[in-house]
Protein backbone atom coordinates (compact mmCIF):
# COMPACT_ATOMS: atom_id res chain seq x y z
CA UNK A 1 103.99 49.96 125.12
CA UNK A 2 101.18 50.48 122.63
CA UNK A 3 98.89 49.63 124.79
CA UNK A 4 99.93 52.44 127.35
CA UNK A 5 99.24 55.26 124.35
CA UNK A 6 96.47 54.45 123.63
CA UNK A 7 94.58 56.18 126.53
CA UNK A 8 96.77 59.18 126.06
CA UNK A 9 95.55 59.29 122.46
CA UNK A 10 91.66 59.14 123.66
CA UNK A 11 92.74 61.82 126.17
CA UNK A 12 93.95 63.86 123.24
CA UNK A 13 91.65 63.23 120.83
CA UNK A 14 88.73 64.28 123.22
CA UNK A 15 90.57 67.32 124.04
CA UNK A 16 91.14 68.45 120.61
CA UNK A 17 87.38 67.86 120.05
CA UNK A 18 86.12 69.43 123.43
CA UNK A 19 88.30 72.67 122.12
CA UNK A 20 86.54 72.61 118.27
CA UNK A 21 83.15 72.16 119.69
CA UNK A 22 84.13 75.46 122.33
CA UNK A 23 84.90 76.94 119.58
CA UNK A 24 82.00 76.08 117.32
CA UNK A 25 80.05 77.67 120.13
CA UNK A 26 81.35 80.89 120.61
CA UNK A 27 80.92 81.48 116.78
CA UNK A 28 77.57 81.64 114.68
CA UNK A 29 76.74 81.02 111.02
CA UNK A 30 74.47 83.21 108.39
CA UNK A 31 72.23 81.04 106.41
CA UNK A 32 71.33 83.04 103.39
CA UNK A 33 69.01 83.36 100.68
CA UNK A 34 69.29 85.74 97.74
CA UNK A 35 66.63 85.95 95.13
CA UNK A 36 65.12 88.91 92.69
CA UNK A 37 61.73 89.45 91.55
CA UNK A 38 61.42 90.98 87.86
CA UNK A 39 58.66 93.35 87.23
CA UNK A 40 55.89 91.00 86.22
CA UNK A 41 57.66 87.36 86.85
CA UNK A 42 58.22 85.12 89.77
CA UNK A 43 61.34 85.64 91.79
CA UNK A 44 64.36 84.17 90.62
CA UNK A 45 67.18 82.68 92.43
CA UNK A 46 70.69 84.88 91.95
CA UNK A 47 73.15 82.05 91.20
CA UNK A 48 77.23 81.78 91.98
CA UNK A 49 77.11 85.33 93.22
CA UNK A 50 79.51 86.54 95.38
CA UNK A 51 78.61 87.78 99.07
CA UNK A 52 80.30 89.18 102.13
CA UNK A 53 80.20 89.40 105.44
CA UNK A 54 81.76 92.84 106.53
CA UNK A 55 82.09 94.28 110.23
CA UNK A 56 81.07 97.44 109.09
CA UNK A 57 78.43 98.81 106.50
CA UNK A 58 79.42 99.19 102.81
CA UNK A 59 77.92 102.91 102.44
CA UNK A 60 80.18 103.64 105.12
CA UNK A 61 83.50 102.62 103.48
CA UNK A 62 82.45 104.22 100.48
CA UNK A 63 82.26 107.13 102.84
CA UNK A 64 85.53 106.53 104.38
CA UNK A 65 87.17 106.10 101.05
CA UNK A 66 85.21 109.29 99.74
CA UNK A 67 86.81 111.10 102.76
CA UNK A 68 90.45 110.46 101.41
CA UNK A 69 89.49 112.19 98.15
CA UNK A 70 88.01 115.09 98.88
CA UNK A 71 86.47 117.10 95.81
CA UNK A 72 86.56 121.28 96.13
CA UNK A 73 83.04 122.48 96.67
CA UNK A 74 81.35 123.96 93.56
CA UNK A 75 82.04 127.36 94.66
CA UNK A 76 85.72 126.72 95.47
CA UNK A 77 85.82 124.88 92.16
CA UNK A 78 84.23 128.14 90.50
CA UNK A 79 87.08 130.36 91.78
CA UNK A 80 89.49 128.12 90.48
CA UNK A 81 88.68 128.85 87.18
CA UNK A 82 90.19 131.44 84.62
CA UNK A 83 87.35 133.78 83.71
CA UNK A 84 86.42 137.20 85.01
CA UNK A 85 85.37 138.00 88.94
CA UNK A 86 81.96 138.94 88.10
CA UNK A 87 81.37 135.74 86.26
CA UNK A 88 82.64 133.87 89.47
CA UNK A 89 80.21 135.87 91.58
CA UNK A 90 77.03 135.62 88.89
CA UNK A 91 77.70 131.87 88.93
CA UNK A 92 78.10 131.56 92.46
CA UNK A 93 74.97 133.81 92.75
CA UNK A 94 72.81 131.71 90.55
CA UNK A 95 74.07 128.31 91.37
CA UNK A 96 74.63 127.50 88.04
CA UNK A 97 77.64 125.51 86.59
CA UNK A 98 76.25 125.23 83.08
CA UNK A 99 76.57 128.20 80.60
CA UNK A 100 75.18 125.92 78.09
CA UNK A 101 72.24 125.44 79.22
CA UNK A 102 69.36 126.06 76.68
CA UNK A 103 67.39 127.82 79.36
CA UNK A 104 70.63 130.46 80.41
CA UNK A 105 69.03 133.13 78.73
CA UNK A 106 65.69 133.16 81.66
CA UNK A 107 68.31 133.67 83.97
CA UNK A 108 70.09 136.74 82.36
CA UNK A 109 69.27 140.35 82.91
CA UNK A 110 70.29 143.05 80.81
CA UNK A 111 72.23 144.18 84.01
CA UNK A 112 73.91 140.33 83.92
CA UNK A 113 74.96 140.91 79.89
CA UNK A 114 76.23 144.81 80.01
CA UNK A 115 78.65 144.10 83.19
CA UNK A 116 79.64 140.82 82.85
CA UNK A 117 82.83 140.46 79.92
CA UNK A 118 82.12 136.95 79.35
CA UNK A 119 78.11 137.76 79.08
CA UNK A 120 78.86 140.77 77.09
CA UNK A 121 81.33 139.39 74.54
CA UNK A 122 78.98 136.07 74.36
CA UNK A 123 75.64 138.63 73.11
CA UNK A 124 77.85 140.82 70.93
CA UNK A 125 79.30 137.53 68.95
CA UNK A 126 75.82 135.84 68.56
CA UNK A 127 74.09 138.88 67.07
CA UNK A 128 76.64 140.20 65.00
CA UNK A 129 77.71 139.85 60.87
CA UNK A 130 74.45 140.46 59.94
CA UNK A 131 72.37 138.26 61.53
CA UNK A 132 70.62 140.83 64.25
CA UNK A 133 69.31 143.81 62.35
CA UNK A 134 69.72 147.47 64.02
CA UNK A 135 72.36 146.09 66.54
CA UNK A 136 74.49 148.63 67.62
CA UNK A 137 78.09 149.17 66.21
CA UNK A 138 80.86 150.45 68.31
CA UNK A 139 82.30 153.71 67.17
CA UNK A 140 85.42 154.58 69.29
CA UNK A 141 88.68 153.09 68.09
CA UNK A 142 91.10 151.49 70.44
CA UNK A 143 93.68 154.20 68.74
CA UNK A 144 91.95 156.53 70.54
CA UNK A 145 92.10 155.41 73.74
CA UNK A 146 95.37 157.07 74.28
CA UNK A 147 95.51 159.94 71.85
CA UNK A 148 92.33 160.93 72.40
CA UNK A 149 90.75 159.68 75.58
CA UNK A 150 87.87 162.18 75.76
CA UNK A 151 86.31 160.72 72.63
CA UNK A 152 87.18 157.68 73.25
CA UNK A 153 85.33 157.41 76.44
CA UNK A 154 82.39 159.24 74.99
CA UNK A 155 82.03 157.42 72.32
CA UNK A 156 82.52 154.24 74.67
CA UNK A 157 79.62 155.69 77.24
CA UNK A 158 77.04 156.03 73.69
CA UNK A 159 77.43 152.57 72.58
CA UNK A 160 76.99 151.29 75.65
CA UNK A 161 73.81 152.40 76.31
CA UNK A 162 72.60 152.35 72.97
CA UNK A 163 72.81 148.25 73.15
CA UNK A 164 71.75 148.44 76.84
CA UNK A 165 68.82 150.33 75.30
CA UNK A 166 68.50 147.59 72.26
CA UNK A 167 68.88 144.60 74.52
CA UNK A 168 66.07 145.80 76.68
CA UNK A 169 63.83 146.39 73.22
CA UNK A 170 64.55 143.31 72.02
CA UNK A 171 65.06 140.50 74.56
CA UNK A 172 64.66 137.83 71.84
CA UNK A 173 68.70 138.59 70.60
CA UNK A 174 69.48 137.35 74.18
CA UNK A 175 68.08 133.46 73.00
CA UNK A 176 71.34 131.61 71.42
CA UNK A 177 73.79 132.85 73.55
CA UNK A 178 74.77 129.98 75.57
CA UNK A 179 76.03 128.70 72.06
CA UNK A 180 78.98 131.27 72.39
CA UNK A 181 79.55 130.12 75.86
CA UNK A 182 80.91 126.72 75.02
CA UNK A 183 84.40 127.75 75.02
CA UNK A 184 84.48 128.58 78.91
CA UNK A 185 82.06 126.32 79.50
CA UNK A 186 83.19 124.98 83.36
CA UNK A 187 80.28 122.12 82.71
CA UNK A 188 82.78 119.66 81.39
CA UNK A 189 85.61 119.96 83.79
CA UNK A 190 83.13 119.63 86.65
CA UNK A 191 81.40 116.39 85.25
CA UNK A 192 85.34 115.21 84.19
CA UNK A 193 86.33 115.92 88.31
CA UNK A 194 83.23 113.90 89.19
CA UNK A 195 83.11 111.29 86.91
CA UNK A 196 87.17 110.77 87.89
CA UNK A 197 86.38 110.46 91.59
CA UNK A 198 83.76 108.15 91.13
CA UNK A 199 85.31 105.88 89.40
CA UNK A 200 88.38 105.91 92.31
CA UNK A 201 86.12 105.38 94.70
CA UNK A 202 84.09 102.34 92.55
CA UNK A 203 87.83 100.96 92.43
CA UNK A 204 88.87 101.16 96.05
CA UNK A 205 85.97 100.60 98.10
CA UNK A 206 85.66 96.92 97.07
CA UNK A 207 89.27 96.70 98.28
CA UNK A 208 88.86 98.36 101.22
CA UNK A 209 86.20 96.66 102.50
CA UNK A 210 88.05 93.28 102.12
CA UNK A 211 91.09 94.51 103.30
CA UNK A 212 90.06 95.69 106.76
CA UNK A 213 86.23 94.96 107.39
CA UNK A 214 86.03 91.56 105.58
CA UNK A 215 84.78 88.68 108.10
CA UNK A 216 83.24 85.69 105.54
CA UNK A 217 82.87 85.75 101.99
CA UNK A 218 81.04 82.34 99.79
CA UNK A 219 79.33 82.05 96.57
CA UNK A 220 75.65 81.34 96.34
CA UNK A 221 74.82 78.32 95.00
CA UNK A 222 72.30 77.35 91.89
CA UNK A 223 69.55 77.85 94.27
CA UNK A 224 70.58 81.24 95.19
CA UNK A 225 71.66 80.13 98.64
CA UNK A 226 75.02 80.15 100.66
CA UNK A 227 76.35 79.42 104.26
CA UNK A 228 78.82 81.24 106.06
CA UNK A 229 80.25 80.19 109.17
CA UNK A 230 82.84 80.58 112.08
CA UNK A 231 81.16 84.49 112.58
CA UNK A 232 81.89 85.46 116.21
CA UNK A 233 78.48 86.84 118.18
CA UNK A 234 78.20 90.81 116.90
CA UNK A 235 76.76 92.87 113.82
CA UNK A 236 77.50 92.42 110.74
CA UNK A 237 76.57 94.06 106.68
CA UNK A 238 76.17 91.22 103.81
CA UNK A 239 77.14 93.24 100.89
CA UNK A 240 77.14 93.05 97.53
CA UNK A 241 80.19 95.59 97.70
CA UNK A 242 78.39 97.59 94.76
CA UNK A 243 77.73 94.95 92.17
CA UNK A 244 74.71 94.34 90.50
CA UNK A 245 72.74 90.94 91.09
CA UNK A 246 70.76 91.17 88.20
CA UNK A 247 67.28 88.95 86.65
CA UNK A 248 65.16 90.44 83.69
CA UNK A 249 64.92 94.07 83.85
CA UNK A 250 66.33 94.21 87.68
CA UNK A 251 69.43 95.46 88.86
CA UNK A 252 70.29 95.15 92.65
CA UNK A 253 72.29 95.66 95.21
CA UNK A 254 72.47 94.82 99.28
CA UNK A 255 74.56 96.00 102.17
CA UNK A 256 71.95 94.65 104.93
CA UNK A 257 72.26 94.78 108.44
CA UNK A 258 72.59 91.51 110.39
CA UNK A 259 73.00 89.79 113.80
CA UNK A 260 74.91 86.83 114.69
CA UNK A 261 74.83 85.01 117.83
CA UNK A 262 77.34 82.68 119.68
CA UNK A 263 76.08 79.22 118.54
CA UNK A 264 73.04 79.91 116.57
CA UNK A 265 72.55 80.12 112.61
CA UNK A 266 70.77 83.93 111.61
CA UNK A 267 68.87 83.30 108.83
CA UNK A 268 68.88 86.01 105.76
CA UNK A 269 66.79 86.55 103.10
CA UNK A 270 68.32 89.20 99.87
CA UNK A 271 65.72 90.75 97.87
CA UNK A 272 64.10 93.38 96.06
CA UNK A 273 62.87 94.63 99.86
CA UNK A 274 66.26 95.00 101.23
CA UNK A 275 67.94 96.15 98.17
CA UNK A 276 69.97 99.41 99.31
CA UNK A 277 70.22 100.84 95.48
CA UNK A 278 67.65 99.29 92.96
CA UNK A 279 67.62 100.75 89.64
CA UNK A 280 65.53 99.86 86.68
CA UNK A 281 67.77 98.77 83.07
CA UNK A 282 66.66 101.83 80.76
CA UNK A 283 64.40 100.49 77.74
CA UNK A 284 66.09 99.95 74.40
């Protein structure tokens, strides 16, 4: 009775190994290489790094992911904001998202300070208690706005355009007024919105990518080098998924393009070439 299985054994076993080596075929392998150069040194093998094999490019699922968190424009974030219209406008107008900025007072006109509250209140506030000689002083009374509205307006109309008048004579009162401006300063809710979706982007993208593109992942090796198998014939992205390999002063990261072919090994090598986003470490 043995004797009578064991040809249907060899039948079986030769099946089972005709149907792994099909298989083996119809799949291909990455052989890769990942190494960094340092300015000034010898390149350097980037060891027990983590690498993957995606189906489609990393930059694009960070764009996909981006896509689900949409941020306002700058201009719809402007209007969202709780200051006067013509600020809006001015802002919009200038392009300018920073009232803070040391060099606000080149963009200002005397046109831009007399009709814009914010402006306005911003000038009166950093030239006044003394520390702007000759700057006008408002006469009307806000008691007289409804008792008597005549003089109220008149007097109104003269200051005015007696600190239009000294604003155009003396342009140096303008300097110092983005100090007064930090208040409604948008600068740090728009860097707080960015910063935000950034950093929910950094955090899904990475899982993402796994989740629906992944195709091989392996660690390189103390040589820098790892093999990744059982890839069927198409195009792949080894990525780095936005971490840093880093050696000396280097910082890099890949999402490179590759082919694989049914029963052949593609052979890639990771460097400072191919890097998608290489960035320099800041000296101390």
């Amino acid at each position: 009775m043995r004797n009578s299985l064991r040809p249907i054994a060899f039948l079986g076993a030769c099946f089972v190994l005709a149907a792994s080596l099909a298989a083996q075929g119809r799949t291909g392998a990455i052989d890769i290489v990942a190494r960094i150069t340092p300015t000034g040194a010898r390149p350097e093998p980037v060891r027990q790094f983590a690498l993957y094999v995606l189906t489609k490019s990393y930059a694009e699922v960070v764009k996909e992911v981006e896509a689900q968190d949409v941020l306002p424009t700058r201009d719809q974030f402007i209007d969202s904001r709780k200051c006067s219209p013509e600020l809006k406008a001015w802002m919009k107008a200038h392009d300018v998202i920073d009232l803070t900025s040391p060099d606000l007072n080149q963009l200002l006109s005397t046109d831009d300070i007399m009709k814009i509250p914010e402006f306005f209140a911003a000038y009166e506030r950093s030239n006044s208690g003394g520390v702007t000689r000759g700057l006008p002083m408002p006469k009307y009374r806000e008691s007289d706005k409804n008792s008597n509205p005549d003089r109220y307006e008149k007097q109104k109309e003269e200051f005015l355009a007696e600190t239009r008048k000294f604003i155009e004579t003396n342009p140096a009162t303008v300097q110092g007024i983005e100090l007064e401006l930090i208040e409604i300063n948008p600068k740090r809710d728009w860097d707080a919105l960015q910063g935000d979706h950034k950093r929910k982007v950094a955090q899904l993208a990475p899982d993402t990518a796994q989740l629906k593109y992944l195709a091989g992942k392996a660690e390189t090796d103390l040589d820098g080098r790892t093999f990744i198998t059982g890839l069927p014939a198409g195009s792949y992205w080894v990525s780095s998924l936005g971490m840093d390999a880093s050696s000396g002063d280097r910082r890099l990261v890949w999402d490179v393009p590759v082919a694989v072919q049914a029963g052949q090994t593609a052979h890639l090598e990771l460097s400072n070439l191919n890097a998608t986003e290489p960035r320099r470490v800041a000296a101390p």
